[in-house]
PDB file of N, CA and C in Angstrom:
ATOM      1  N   UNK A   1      28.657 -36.085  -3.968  1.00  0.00           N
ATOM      2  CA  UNK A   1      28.185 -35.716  -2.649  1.00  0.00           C
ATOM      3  C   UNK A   1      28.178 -34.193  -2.482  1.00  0.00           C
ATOM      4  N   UNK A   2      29.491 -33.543  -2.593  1.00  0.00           N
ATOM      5  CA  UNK A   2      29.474 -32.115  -2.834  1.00  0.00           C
ATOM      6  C   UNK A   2      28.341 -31.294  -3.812  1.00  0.00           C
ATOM      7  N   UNK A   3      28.371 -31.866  -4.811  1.00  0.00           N
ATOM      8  CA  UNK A   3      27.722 -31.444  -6.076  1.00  0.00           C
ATOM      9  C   UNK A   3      25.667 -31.576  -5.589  1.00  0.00           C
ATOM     10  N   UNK A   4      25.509 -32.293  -4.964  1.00  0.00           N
ATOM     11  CA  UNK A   4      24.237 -32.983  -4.188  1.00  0.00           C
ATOM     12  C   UNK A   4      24.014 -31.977  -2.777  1.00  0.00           C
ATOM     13  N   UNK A   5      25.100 -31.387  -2.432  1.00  0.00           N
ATOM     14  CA  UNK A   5      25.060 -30.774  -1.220  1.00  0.00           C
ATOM     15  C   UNK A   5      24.394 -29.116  -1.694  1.00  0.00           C
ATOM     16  N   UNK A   6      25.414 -28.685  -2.628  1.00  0.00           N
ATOM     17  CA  UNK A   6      25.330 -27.427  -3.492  1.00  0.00           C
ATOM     18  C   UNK A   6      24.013 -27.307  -3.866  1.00  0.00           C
ATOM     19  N   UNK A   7      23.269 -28.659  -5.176  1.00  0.00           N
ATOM     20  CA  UNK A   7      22.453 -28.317  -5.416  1.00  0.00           C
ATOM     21  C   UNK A   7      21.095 -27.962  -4.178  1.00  0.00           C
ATOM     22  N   UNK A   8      21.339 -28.960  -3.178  1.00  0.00           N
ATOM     23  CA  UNK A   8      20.036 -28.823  -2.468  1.00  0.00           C
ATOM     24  C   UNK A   8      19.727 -27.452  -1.959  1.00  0.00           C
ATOM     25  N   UNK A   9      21.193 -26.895  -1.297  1.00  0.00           N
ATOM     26  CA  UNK A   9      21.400 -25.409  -0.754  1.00  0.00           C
ATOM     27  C   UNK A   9      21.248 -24.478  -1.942  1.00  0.00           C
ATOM     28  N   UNK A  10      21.136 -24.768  -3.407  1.00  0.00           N
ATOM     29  CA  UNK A  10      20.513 -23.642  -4.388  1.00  0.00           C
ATOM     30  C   UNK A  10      18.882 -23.632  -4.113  1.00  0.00           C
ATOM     31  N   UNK A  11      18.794 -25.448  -4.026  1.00  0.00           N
ATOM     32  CA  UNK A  11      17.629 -25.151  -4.114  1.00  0.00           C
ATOM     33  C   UNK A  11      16.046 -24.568  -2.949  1.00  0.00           C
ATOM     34  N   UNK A  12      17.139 -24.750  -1.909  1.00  0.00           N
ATOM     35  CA  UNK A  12      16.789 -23.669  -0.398  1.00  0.00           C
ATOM     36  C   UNK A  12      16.504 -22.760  -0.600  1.00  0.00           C
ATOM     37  N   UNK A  13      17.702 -21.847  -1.392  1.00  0.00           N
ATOM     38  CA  UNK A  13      17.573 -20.711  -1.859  1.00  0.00           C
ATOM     39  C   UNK A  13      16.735 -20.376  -2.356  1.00  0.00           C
ATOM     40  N   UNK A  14      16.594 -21.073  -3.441  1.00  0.00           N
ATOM     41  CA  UNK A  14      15.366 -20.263  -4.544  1.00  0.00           C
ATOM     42  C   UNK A  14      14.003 -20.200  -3.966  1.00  0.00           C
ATOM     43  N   UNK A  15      13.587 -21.287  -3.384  1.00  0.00           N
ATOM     44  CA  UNK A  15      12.501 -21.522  -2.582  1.00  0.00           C
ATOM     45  C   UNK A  15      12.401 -20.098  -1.197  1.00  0.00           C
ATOM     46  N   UNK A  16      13.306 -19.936  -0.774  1.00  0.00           N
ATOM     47  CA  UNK A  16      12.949 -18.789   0.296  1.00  0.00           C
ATOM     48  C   UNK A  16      13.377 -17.910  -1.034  1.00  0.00           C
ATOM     49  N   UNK A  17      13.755 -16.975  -2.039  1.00  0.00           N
ATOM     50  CA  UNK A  17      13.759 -16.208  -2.699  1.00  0.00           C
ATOM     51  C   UNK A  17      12.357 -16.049  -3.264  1.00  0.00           C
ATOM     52  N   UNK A  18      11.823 -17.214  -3.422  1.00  0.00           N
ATOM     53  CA  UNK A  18      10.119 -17.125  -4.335  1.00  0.00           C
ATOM     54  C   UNK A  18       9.033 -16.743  -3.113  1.00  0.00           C
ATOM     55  N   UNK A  19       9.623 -17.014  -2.044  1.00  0.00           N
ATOM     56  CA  UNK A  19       8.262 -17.160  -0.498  1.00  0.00           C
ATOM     57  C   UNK A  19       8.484 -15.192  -0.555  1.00  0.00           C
ATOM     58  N   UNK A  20      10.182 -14.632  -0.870  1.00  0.00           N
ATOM     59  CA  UNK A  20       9.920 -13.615  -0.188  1.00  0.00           C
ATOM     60  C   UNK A  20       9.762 -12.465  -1.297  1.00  0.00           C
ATOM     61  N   UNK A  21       9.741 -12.757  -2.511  1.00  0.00           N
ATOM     62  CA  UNK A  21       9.110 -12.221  -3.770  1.00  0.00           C
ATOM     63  C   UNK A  21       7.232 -12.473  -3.424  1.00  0.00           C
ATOM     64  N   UNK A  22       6.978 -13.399  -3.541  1.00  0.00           N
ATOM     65  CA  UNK A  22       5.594 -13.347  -2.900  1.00  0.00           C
ATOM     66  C   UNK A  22       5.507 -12.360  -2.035  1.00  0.00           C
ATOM     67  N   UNK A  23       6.051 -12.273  -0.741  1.00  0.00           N
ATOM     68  CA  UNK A  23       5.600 -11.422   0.447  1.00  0.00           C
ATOM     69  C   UNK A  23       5.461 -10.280   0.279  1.00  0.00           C
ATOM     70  N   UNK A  24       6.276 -10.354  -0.731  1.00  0.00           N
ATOM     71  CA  UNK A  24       6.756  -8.522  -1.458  1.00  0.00           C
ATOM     72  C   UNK A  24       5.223  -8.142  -2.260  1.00  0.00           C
ATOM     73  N   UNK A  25       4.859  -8.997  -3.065  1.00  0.00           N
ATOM     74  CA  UNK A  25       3.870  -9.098  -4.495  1.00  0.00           C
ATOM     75  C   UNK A  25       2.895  -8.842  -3.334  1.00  0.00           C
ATOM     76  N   UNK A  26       2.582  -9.441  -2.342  1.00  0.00           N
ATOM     77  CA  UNK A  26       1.210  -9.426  -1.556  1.00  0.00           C
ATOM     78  C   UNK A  26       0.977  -7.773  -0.866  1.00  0.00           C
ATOM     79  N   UNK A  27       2.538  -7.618  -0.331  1.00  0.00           N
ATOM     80  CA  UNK A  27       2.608  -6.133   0.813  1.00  0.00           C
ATOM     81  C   UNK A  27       1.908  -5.175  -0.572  1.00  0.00           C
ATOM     82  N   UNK A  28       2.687  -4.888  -1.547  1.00  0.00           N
ATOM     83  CA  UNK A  28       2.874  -4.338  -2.811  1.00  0.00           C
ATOM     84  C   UNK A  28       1.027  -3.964  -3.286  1.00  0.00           C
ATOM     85  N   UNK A  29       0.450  -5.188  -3.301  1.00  0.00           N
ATOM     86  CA  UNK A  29      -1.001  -5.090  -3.562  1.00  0.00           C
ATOM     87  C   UNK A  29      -1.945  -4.894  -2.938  1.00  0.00           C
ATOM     88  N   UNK A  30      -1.377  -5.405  -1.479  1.00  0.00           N
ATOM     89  CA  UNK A  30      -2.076  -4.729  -0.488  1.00  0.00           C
ATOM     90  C   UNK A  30      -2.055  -2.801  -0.492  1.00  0.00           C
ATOM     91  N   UNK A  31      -1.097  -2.424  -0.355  1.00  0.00           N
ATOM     92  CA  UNK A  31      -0.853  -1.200  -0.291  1.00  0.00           C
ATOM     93  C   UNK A  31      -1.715  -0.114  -1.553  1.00  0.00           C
ATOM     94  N   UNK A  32      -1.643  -0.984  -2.755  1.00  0.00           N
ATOM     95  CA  UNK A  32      -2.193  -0.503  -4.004  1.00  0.00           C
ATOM     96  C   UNK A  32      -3.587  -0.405  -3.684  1.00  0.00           C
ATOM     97  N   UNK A  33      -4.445  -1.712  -3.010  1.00  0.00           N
ATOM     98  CA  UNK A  33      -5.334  -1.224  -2.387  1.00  0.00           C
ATOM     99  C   UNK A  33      -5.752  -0.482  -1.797  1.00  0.00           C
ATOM    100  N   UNK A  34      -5.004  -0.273  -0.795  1.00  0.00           N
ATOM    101  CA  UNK A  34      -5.573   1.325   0.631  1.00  0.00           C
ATOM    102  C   UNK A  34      -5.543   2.186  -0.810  1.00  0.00           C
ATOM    103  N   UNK A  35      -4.320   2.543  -1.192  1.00  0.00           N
ATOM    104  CA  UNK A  35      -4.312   4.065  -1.870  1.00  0.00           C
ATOM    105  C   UNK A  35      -5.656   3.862  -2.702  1.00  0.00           C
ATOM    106  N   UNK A  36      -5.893   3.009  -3.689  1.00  0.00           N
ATOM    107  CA  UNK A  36      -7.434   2.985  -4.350  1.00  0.00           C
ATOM    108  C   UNK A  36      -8.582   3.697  -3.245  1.00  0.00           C
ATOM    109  N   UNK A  37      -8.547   2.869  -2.092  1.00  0.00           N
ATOM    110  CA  UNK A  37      -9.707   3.009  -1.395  1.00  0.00           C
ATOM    111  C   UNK A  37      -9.575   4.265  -0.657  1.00  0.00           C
ATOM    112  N   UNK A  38      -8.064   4.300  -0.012  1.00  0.00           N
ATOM    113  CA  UNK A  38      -8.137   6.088   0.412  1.00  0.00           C
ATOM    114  C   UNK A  38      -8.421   7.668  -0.642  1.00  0.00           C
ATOM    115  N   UNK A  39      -8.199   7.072  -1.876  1.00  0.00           N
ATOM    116  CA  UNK A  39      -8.522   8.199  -2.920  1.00  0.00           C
ATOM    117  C   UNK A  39     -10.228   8.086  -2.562  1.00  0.00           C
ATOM    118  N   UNK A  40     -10.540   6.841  -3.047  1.00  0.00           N
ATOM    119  CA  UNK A  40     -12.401   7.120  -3.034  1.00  0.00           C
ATOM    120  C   UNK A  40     -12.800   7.547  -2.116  1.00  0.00           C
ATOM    121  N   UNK A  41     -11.977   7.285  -1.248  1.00  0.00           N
ATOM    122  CA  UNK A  41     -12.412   8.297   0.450  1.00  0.00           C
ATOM    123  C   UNK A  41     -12.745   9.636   0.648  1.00  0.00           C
ATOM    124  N   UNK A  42     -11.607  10.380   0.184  1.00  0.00           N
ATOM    125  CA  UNK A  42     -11.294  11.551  -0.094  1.00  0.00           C
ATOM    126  C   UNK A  42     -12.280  11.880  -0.991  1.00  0.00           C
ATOM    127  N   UNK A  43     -12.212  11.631  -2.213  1.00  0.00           N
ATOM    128  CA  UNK A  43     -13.378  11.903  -3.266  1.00  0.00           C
ATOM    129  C   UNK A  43     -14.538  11.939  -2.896  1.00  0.00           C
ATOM    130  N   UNK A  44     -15.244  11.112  -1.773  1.00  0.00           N
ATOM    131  CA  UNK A  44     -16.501  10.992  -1.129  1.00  0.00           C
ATOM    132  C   UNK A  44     -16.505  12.289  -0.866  1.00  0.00           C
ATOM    133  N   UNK A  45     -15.557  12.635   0.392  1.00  0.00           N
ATOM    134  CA  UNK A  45     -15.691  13.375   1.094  1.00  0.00           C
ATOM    135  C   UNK A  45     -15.357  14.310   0.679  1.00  0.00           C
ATOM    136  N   UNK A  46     -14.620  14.933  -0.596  1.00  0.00           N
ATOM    137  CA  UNK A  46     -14.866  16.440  -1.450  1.00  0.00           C
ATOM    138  C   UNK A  46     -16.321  16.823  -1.916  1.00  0.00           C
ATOM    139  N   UNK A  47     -17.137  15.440  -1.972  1.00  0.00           N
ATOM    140  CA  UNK A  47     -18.203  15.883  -2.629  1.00  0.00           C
ATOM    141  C   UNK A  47     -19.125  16.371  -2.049  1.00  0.00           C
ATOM    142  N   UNK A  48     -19.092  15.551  -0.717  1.00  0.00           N
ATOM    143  CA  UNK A  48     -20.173  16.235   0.332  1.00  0.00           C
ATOM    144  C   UNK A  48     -19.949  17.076   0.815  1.00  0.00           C
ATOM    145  N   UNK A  49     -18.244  17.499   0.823  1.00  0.00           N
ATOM    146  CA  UNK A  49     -18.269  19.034   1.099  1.00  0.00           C
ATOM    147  C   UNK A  49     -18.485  20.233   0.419  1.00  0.00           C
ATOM    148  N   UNK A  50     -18.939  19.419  -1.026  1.00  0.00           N
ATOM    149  CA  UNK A  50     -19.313  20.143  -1.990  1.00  0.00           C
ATOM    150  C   UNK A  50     -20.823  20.349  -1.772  1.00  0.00           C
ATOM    151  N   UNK A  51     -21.377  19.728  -1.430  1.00  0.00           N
ATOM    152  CA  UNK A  51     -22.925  19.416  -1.330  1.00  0.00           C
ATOM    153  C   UNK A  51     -23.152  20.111  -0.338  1.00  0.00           C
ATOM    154  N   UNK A  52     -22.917  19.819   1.232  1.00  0.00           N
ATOM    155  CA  UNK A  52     -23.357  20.475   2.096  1.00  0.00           C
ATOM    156  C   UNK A  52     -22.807  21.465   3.054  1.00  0.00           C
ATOM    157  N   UNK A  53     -21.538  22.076   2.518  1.00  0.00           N
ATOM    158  CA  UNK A  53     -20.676  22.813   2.758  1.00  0.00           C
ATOM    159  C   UNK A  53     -20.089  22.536   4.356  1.00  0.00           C
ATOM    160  N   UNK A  54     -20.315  21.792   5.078  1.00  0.00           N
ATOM    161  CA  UNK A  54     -19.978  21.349   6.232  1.00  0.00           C
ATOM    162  C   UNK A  54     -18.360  21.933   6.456  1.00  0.00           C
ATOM    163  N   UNK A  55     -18.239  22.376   7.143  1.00  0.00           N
ATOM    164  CA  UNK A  55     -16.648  23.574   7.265  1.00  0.00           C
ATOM    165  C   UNK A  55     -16.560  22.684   8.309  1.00  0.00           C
ATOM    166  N   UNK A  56     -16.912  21.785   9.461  1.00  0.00           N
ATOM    167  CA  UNK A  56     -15.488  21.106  10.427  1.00  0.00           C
ATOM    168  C   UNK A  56     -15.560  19.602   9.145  1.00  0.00           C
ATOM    169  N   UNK A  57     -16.183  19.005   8.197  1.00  0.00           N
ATOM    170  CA  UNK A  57     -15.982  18.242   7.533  1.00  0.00           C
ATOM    171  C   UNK A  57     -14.779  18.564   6.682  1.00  0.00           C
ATOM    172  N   UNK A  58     -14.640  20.217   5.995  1.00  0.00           N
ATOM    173  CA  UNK A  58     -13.472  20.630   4.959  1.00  0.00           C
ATOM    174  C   UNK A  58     -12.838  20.769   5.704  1.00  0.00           C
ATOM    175  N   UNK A  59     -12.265  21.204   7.302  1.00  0.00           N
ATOM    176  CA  UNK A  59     -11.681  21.262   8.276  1.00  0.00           C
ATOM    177  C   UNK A  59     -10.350  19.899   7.622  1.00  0.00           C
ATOM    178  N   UNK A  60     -11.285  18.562   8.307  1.00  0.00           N
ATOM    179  CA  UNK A  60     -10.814  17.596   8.395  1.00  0.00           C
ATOM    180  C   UNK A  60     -10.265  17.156   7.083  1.00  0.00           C
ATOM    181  N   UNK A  61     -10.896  17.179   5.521  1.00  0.00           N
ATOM    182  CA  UNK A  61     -10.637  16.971   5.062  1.00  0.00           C
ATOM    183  C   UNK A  61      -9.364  17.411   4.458  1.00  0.00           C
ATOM    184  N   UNK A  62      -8.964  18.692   4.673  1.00  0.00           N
ATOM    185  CA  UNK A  62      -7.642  20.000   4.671  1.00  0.00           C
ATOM    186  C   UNK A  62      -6.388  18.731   5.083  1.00  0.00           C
ATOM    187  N   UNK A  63      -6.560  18.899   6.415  1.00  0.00           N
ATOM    188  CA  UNK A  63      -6.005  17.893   7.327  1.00  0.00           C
ATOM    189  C   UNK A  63      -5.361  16.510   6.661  1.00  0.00           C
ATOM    190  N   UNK A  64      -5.940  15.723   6.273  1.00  0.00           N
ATOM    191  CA  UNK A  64      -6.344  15.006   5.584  1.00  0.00           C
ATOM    192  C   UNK A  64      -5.348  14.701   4.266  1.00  0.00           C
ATOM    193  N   UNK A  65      -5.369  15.472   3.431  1.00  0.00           N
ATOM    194  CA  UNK A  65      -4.830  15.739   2.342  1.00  0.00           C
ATOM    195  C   UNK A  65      -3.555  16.769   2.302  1.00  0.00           C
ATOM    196  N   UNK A  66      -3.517  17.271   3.729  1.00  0.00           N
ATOM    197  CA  UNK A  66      -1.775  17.627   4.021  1.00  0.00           C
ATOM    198  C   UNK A  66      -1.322  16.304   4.636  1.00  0.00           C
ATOM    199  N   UNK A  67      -1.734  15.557   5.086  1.00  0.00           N
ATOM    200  CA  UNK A  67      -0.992  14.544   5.618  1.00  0.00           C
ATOM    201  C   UNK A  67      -0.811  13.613   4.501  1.00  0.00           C
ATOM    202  N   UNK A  68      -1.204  13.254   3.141  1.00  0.00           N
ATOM    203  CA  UNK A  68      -1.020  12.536   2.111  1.00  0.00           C
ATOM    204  C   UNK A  68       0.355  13.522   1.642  1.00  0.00           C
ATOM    205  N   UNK A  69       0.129  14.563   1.321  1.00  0.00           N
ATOM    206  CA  UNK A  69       1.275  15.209   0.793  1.00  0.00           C
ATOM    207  C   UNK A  69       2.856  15.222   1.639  1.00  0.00           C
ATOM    208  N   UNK A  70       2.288  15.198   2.660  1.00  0.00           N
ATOM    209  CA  UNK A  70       3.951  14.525   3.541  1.00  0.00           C
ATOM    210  C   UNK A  70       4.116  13.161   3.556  1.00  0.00           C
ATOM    211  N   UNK A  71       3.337  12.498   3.276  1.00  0.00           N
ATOM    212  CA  UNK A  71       3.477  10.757   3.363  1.00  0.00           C
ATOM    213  C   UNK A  71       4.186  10.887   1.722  1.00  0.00           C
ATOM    214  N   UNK A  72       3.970  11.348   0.928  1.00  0.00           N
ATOM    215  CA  UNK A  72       4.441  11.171  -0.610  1.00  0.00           C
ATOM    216  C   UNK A  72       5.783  11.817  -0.607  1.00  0.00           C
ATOM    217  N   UNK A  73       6.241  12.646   0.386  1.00  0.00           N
ATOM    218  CA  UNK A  73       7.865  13.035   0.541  1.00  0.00           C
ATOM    219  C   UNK A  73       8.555  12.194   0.759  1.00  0.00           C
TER     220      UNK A  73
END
């Protein structure tokens, strides 16, 4: 009965241990995403400020890429 009690409460365990390894794996890939898509962002937008020199566009983009450098502190 004890031994039946134990196992079921391991096996509780493991089951919310795997739901919150998942949650982790999902946040984790989610996040890997933005940064992919916020780099190509940025990259867009170096180029066209390369292209059409738009100064409140490099403005923003300045902006932009100091606020990545304090998010990475």
């Amino acid at each position: 009965m004890k031994n039946e009690m134990l196992l079921e409460q391991r096996s509780k365990q493991e089951k919310l241990f795997k739901n919150y390894l998942s949650e982790i794996s999902s946040a984790y890939q989610e996040m890997a995403d933005f940064r992919h898509d916020y780099r190509n962002l940025l990259l867009t937008l170096k180029l066209k400020i390369e292209v059409t020199g738009d100064k409140e566009l490099k403005v923003s983009f300045r902006k932009a890429r100091e606020l990545v450098k304090i998010l990475k502190k």
